[in-house]
Protein backbone atom coordinates (compact mmCIF):
# COMPACT_ATOMS: atom_id res chain seq x y z
CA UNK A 1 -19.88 -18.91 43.57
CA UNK A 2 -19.99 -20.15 40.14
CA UNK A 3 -22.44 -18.76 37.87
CA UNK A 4 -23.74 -21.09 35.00
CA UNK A 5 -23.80 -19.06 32.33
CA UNK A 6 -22.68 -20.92 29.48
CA UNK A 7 -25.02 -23.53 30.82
CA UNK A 8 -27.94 -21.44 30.14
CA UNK A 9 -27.26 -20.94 26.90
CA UNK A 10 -28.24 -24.99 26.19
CA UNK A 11 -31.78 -23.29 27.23
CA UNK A 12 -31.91 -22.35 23.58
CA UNK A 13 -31.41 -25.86 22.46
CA UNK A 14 -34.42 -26.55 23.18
CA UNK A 15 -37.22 -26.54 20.94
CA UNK A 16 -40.45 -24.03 21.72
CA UNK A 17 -44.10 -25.20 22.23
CA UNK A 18 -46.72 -25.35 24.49
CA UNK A 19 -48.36 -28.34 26.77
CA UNK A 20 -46.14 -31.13 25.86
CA UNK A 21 -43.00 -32.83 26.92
CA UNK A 22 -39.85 -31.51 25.01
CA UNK A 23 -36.54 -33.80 24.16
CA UNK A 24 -34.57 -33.58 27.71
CA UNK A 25 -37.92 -33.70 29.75
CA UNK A 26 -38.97 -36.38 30.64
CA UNK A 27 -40.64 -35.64 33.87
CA UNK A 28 -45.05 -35.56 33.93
CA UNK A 29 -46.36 -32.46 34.28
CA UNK A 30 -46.81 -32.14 38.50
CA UNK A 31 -42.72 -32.23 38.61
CA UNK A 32 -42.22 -29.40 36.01
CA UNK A 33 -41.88 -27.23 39.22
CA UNK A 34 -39.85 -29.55 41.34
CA UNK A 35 -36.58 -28.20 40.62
CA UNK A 36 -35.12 -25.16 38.66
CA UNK A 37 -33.26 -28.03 36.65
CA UNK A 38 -36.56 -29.54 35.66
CA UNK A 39 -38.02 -26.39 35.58
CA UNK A 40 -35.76 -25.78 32.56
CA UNK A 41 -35.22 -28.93 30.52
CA UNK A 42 -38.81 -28.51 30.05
CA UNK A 43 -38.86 -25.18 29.39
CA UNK A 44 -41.03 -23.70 32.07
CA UNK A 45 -40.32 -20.65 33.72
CA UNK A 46 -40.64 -19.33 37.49
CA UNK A 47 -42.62 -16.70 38.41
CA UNK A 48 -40.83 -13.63 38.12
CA UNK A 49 -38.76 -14.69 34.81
CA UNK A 50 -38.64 -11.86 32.50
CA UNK A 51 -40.98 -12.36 29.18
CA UNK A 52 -38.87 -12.56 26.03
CA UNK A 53 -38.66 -9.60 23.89
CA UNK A 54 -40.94 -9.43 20.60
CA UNK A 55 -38.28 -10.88 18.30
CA UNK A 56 -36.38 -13.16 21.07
CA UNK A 57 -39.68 -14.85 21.22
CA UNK A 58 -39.32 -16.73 18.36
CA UNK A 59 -37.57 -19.98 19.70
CA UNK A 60 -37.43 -18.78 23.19
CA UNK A 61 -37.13 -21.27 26.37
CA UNK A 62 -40.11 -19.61 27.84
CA UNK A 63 -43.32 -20.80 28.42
CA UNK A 64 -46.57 -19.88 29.63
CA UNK A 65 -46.44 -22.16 32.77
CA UNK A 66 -45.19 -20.89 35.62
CA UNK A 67 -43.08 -21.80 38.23
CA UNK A 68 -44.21 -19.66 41.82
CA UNK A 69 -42.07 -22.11 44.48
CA UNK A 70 -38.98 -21.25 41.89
CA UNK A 71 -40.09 -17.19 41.71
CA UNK A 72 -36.75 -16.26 43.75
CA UNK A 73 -33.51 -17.80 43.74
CA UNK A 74 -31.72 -18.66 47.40
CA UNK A 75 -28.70 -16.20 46.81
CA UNK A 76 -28.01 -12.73 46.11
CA UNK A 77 -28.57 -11.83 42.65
CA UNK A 78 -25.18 -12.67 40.46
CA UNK A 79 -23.50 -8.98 39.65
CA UNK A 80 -21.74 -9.31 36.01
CA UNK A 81 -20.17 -6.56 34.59
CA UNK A 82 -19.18 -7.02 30.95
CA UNK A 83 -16.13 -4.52 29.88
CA UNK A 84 -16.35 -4.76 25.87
CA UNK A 85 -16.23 -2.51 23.02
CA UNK A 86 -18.98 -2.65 20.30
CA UNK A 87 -17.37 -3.91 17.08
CA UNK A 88 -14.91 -7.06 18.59
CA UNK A 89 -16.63 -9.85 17.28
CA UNK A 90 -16.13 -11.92 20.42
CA UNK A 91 -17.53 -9.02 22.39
CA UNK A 92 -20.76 -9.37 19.95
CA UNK A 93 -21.17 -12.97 20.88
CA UNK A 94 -20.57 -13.33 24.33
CA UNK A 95 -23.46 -10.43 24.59
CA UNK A 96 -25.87 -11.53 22.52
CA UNK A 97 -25.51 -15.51 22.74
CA UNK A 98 -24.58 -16.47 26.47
CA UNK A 99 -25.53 -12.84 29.04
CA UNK A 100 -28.47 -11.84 27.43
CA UNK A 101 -29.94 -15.36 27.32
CA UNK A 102 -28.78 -15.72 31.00
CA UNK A 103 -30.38 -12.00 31.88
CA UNK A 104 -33.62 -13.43 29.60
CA UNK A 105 -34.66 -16.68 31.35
CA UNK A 106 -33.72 -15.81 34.57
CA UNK A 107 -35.91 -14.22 36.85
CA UNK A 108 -35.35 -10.35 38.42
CA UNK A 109 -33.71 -10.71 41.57
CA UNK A 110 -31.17 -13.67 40.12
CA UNK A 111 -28.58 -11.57 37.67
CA UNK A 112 -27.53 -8.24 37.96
CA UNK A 113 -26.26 -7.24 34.63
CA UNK A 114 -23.49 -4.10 34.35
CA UNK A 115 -22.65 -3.12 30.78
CA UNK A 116 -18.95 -0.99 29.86
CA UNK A 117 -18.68 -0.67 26.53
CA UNK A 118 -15.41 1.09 25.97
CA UNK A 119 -12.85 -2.24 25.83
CA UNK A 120 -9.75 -1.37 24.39
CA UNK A 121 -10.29 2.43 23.41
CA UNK A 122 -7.83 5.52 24.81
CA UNK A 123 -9.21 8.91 25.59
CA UNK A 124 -7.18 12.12 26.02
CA UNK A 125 -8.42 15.36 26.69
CA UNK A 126 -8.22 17.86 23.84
CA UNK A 127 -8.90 21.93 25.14
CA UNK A 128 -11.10 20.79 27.74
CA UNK A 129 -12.97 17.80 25.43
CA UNK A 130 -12.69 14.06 25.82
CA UNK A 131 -11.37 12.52 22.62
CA UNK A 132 -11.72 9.05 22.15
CA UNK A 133 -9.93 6.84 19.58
CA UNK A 134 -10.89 3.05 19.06
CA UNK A 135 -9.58 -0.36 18.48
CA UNK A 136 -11.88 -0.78 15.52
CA UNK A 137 -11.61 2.22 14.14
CA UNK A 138 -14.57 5.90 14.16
CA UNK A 139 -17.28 3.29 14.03
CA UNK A 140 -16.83 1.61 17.05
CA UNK A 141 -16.26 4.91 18.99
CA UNK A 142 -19.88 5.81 17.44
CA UNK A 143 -20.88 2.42 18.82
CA UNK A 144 -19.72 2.84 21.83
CA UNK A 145 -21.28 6.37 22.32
CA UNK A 146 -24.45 4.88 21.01
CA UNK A 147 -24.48 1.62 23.70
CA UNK A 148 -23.34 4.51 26.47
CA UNK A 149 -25.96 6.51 25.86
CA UNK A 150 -28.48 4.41 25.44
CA UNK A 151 -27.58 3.08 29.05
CA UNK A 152 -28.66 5.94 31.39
CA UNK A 153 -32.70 4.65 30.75
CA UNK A 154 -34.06 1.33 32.34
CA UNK A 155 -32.07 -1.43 31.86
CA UNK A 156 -35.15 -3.64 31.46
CA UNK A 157 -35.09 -1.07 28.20
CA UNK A 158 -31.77 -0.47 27.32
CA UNK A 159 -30.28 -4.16 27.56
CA UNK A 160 -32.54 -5.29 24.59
CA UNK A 161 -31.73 -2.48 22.51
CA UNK A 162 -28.23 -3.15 22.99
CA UNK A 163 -28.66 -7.31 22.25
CA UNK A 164 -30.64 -5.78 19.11
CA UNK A 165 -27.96 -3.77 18.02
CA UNK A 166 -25.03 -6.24 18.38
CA UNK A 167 -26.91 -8.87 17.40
CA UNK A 168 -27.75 -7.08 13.67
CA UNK A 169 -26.14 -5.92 10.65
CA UNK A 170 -25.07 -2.62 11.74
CA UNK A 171 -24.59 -1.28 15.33
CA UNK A 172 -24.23 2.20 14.06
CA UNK A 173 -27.43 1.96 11.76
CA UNK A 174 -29.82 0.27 13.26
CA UNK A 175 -30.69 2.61 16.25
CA UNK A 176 -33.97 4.18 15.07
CA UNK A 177 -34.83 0.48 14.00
CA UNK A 178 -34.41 -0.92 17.49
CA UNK A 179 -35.70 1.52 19.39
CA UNK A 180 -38.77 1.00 17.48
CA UNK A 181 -39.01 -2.86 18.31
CA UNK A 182 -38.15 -2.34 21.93
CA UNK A 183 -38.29 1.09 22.85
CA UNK A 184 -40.99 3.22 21.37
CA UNK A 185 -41.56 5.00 23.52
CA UNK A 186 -37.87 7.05 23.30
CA UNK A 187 -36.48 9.54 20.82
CA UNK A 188 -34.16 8.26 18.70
CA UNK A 189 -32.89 12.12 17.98
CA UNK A 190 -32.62 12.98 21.59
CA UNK A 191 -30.26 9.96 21.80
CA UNK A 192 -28.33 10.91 18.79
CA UNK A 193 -28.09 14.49 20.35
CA UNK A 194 -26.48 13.38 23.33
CA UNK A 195 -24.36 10.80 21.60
CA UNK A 196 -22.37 14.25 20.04
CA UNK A 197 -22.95 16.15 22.67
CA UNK A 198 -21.03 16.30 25.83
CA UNK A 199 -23.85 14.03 27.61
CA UNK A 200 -22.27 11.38 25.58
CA UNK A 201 -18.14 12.32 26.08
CA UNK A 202 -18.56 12.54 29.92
CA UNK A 203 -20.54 8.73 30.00
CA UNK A 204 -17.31 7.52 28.36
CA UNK A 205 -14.96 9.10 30.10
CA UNK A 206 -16.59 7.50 33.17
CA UNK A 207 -16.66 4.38 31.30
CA UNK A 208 -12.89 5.15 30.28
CA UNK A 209 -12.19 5.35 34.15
CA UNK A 210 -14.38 2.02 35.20
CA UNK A 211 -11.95 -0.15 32.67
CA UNK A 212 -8.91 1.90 34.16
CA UNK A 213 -9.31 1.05 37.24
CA UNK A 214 -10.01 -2.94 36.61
CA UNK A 215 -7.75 -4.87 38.89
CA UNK A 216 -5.99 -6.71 37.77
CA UNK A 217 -5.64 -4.42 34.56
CA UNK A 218 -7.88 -6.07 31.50
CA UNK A 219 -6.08 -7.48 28.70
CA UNK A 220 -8.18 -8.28 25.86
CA UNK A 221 -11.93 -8.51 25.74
CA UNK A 222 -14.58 -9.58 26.23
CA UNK A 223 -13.34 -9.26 30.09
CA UNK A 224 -15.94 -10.36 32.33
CA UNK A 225 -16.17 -9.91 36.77
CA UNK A 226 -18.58 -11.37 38.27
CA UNK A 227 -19.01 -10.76 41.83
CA UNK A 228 -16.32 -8.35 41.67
CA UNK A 229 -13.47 -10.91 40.62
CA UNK A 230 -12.18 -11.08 37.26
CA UNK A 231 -13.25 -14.66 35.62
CA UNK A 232 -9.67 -15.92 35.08
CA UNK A 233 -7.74 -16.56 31.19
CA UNK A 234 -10.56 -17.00 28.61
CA UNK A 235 -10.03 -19.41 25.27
CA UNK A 236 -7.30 -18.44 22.72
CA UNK A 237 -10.44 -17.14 21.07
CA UNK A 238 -10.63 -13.96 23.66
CA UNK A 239 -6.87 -14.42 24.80
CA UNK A 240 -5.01 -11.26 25.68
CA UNK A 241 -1.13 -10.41 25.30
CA UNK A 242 0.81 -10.78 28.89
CA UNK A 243 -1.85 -12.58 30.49
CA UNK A 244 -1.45 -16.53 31.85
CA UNK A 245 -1.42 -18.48 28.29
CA UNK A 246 -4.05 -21.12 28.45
CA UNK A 247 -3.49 -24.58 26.59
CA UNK A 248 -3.36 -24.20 22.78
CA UNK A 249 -6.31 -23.68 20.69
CA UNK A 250 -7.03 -22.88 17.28
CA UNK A 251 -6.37 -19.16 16.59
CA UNK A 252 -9.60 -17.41 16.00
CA UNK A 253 -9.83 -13.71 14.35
CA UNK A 254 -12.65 -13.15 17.05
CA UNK A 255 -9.94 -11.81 19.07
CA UNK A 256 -10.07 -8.37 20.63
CA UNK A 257 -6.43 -7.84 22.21
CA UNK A 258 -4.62 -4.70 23.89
């Protein structure tokens, strides 16, 4: 099944508002609902569609008409698992600009979102402790711990926390900040405990063993399954060393290679 996602992300194209016709819909008013196409060039949303966060709203697709005949989609929800690590730039965008758009304007039972951040990182066990050492350095072990952590609540909760902190200046910083925009309800100092506690070590080391035992074996990232089958070669912009070369494109530093 092919899953639109980078289609989705032409949702944000489109320019906010309220009661009128936006450019790409053309349809009156009575066929807003007609089809989940229409449905989106004119930036409605069925029931069921997840609000946008306080600062995704800004801009967002959604509106404040509803959609109920498009409130459930005819499949099974889309699974997509997203193996990354928190400091590969191409990681960063895929996240914030194409899955957690997707995850936003769909509704509930259409995408099932699985987040792994550990990417390229090796573990080994040191007197009984899981080490970890990263492809971008302390930081983006901290990062990952952080993103790990912070997945064990609601992912309703945690996934905007995480879009907040990839999508800002600092993913290592900026915890207490977005957890106060999306989540403030938690304790940033409980999280921080478990981050360098053992809490934290074993959630990688089961993340560690999730990117282990990707088959085929991941190459570069971001690497992305969906429906339990790897997606195929990405652009030169993701590409990995020993995997099928795809046609030449410009080299981009985004890259985030074994």
């Amino acid at each position: 099944m092919a899953v639109p996602l980078a289609l989705l992300a032409l949702v944000a194209l489109l320019a906010p508002g309220l009661g009128v016709a936006f450019p790409g819909c053309d349809y009156p008013v009575h066929q807003w609902c007609s089809s989940r196409e229409i449905a989106v060039a004119c930036q409605v949303r069925a029931a069921g569609a997840r609000a946008a966060p306080p600062l995704a709203r800004a801009g967002s697709p959604c509106r404040a008409h509803l959609c109920a005949n498009l409130s459930r989609p005819a499949a099974a929800p889309v699974e997509v698992s997203l193996f990354y690590e928190s400091l590969c730039p191409a990681c960063r965008g895929f996240l914030v600009q194409e899955l957690f758009t997707a995850w936003l304007v769909l509704p509930d039972e259409a995408l099932s979102v699985t987040l792994v951040p550990y990417g390229n990182a090796k573990e080994k066990n040191v007197s009984g402790k899981w080490n970890f050492q990263c492809q971008h350095g302390p930081e983006e072990c901290l990062g990952n711990m952080i993103e790990v952590t912070v997945t064990v609540l609601n992912f309703s909760t945690y996934f905007p926390v995480i879009f907040c902190l990839e999508s800002g200046s600092s993913v290592t910083k900026n915890l207490e900040a977005c957890l106060q925009v999306y989540a403030p309800q938690l304790d940033g100092g409980r999280i921080a405990a478990c981050v360098q506690g053992d809490t934290g070590a074993a959630l990688m080391h089961r993340n560690a063993q999730l990117t282990e035992a990707l088959d085929p074996p991941h190459q570069y990232v971001p690497w992305i399954v969906i429906n339990g089958v790897w997606q195929g070669e990405k652009p030169e912009a993701c590409g990995g060393s020993g995997a099928p070369k795809a046609p030449k494109a410009p080299k981009a530093p985004a890259r985030c290679r074994r």
